[in-house]
Protein backbone atom coordinates (compact mmCIF):
# COMPACT_ATOMS: atom_id res chain seq x y z
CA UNK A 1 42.13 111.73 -14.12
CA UNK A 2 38.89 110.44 -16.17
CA UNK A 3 41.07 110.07 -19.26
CA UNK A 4 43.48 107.83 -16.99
CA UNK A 5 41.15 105.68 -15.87
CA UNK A 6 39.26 105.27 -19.25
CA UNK A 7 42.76 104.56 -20.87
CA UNK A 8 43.29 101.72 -18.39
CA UNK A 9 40.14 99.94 -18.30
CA UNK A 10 40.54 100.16 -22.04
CA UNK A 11 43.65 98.35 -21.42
CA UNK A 12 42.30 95.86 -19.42
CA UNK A 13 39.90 95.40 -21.74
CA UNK A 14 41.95 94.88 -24.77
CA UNK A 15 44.43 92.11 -22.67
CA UNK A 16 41.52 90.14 -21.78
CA UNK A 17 40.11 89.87 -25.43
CA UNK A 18 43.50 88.97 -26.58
CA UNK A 19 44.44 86.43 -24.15
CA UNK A 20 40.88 85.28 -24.97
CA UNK A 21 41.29 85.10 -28.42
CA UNK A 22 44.42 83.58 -28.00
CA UNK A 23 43.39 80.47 -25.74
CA UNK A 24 40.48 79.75 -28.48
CA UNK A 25 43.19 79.23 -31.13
CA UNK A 26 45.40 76.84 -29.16
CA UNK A 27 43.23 73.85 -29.13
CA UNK A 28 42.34 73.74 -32.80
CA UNK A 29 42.53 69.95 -32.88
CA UNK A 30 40.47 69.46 -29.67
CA UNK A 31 42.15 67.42 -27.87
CA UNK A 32 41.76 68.58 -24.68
CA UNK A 33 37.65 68.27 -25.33
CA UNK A 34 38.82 64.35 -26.13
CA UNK A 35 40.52 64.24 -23.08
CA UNK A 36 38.05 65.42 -20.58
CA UNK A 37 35.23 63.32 -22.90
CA UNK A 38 37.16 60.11 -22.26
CA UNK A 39 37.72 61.32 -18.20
CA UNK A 40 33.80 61.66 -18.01
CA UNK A 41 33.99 58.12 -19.60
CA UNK A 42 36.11 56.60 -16.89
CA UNK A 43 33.19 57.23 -14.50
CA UNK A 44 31.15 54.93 -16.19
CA UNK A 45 31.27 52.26 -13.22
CA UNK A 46 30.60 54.48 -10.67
CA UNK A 47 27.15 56.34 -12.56
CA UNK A 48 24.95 55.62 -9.80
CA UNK A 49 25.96 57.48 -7.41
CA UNK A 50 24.02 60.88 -5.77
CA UNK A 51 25.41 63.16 -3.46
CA UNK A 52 22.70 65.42 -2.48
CA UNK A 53 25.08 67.65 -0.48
CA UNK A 54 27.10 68.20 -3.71
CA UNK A 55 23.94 67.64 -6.41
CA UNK A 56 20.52 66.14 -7.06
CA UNK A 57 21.38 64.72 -10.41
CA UNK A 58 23.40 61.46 -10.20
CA UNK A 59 26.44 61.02 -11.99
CA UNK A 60 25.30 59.61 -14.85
CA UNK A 61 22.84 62.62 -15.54
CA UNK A 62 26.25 65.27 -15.68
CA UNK A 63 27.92 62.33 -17.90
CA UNK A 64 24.90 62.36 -20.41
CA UNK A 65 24.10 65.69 -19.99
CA UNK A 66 27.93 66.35 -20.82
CA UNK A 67 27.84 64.47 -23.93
CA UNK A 68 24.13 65.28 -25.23
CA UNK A 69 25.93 69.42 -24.75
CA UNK A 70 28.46 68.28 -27.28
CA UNK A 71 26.47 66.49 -29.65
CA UNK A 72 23.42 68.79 -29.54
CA UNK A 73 25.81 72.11 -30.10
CA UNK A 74 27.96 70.00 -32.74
CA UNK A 75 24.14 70.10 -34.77
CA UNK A 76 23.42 73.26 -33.78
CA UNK A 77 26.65 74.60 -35.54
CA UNK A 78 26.60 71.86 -38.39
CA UNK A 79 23.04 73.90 -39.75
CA UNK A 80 23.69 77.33 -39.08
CA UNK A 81 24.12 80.00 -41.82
CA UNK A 82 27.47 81.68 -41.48
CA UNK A 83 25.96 84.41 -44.09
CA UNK A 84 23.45 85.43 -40.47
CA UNK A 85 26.70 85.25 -38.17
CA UNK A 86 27.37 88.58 -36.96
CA UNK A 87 30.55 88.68 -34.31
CA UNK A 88 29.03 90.60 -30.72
CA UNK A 89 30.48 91.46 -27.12
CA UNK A 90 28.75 89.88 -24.39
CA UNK A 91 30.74 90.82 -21.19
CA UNK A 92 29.62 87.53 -19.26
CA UNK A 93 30.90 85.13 -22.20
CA UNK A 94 34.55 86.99 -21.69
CA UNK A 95 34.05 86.45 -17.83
CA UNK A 96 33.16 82.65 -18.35
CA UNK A 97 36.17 82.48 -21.74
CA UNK A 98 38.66 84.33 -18.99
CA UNK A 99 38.08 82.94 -15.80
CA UNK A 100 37.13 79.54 -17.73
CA UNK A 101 34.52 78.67 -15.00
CA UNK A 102 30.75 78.56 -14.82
CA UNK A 103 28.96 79.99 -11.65
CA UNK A 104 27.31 76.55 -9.95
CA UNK A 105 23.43 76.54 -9.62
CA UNK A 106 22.55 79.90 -12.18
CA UNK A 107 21.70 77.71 -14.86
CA UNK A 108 18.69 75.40 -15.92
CA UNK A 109 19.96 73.21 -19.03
CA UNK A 110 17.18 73.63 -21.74
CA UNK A 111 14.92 70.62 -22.16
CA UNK A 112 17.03 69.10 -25.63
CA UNK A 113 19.95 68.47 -23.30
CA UNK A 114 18.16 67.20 -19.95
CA UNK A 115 18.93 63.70 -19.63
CA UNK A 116 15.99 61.21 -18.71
CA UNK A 117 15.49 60.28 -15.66
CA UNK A 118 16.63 56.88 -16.07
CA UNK A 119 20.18 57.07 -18.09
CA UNK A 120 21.48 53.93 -18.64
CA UNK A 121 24.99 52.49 -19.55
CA UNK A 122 23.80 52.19 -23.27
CA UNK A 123 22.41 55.45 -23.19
CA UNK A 124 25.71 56.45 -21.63
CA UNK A 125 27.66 54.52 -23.83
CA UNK A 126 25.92 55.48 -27.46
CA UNK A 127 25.95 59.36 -26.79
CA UNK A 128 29.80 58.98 -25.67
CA UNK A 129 30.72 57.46 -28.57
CA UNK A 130 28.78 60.20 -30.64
CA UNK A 131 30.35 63.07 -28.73
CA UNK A 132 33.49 61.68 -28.73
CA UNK A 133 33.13 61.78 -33.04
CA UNK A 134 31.54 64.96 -32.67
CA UNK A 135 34.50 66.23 -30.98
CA UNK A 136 36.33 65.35 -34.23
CA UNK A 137 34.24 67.32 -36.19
CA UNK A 138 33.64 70.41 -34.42
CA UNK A 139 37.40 71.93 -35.50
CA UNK A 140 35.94 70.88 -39.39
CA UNK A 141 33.28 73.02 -39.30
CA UNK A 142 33.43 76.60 -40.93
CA UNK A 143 34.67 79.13 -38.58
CA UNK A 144 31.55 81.30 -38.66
CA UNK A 145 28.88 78.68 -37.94
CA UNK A 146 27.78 79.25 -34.52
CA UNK A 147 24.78 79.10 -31.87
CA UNK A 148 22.81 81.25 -29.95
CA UNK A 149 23.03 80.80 -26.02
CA UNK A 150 20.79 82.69 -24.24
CA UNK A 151 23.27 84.18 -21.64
CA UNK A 152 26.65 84.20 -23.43
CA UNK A 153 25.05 85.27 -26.78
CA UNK A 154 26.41 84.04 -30.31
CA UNK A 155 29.14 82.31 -30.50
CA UNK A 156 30.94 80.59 -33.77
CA UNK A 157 33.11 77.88 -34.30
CA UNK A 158 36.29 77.95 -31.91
CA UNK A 159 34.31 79.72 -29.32
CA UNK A 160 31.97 76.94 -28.90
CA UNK A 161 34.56 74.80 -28.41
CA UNK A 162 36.00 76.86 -25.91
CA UNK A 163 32.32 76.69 -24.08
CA UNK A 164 32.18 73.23 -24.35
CA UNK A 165 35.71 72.42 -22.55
CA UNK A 166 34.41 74.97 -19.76
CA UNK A 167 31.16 74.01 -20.00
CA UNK A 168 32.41 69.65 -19.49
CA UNK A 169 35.37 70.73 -16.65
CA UNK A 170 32.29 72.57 -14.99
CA UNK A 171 30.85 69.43 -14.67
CA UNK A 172 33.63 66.85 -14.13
CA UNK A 173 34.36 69.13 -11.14
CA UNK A 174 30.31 68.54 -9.53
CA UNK A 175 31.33 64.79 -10.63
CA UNK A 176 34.51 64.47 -8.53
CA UNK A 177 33.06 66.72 -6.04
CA UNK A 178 30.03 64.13 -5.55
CA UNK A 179 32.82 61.30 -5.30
CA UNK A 180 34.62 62.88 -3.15
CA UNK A 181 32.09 63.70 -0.60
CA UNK A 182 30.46 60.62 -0.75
């Protein structure tokens, strides 16, 4: 009966890191990263606006904070050594790659990409347009550059890409969630 059961959840197991693996490779041009960069975009007019019910950050703070993710990783992988990469399991990055979400309200974002207080439109405006380059670049890069997050682990190349279109939808969803409820 043990075997069973260790034979399935092996299984499982092995499905999930395919169909992981698989959804990384699909998006090699990164367009769907373009797309959701140019929906945060659209919100530009409406970047004032706080719903405290939904989030104390405004909306312009998730649209910089959005774009300073994808710029600051971009570096991040852009001056690693792929000689130090080292591919490792982390059982919470294949939750977050599988069920492509991010648990609300478990996170602090690190201090590098913490908007200021004050964002405004050229703020807004200058790190979109650097993001949305970035977002160019990222599929350039050598596959084993990667970063260090300090809950998902290391990740290279395609799976910070992956990261960053959870890691922006998790976001545009507190955006139109703070719309919404307005």
């Amino acid at each position: 009966m043990k075997n069973r059961i260790h034979i399935i959840l092996i299984l499982i197991l092995g499905i999930l890191l395919l169909s992981s693996a698989t959804s990384m490779k699909s998006d090699k041009g990164n367009s769907t990263l373009k797309l959701k960069l140019n929906e945060v975009a659209s919100y530009i007019d409406v970047r004032d606006t706080i719903n405290l019910k939904v989030s104390e950050a405004s909306v312009a703070w998730h649209m910089d904070h959005i774009y300073l993710m994808v710029n600051q990783l971009h570096k991040a992988l852009k001056y690693s050594d792929e000689s130090n990469y080292i591919a490792e399991s982390n059982t919470t990055r294949d939750y977050v790659f599988n069920s492509n979400t991010l648990p609300r309200g478990r996170v602090t974002a690190p201090e590098i990409v913490r908007p200021a207080e004050n964002v405004t439109i050229n703020t807004l405006q200058m790190h979109y347009d650097e993001a949305l380059a970035t977002a160019e670049k990222l599929p350039l890069l050598a596959e084993k550059k990667h970063f260090k997050h300090p809950i998902l682990g290391t990740m290279n190349r395609d799976e910070t890409i992956k990261f960053l279109n959870i890691h922006t939808e998790h976001h545009l969803k507190i955006i139109r969630e703070i719309l919404n409820n307005e």
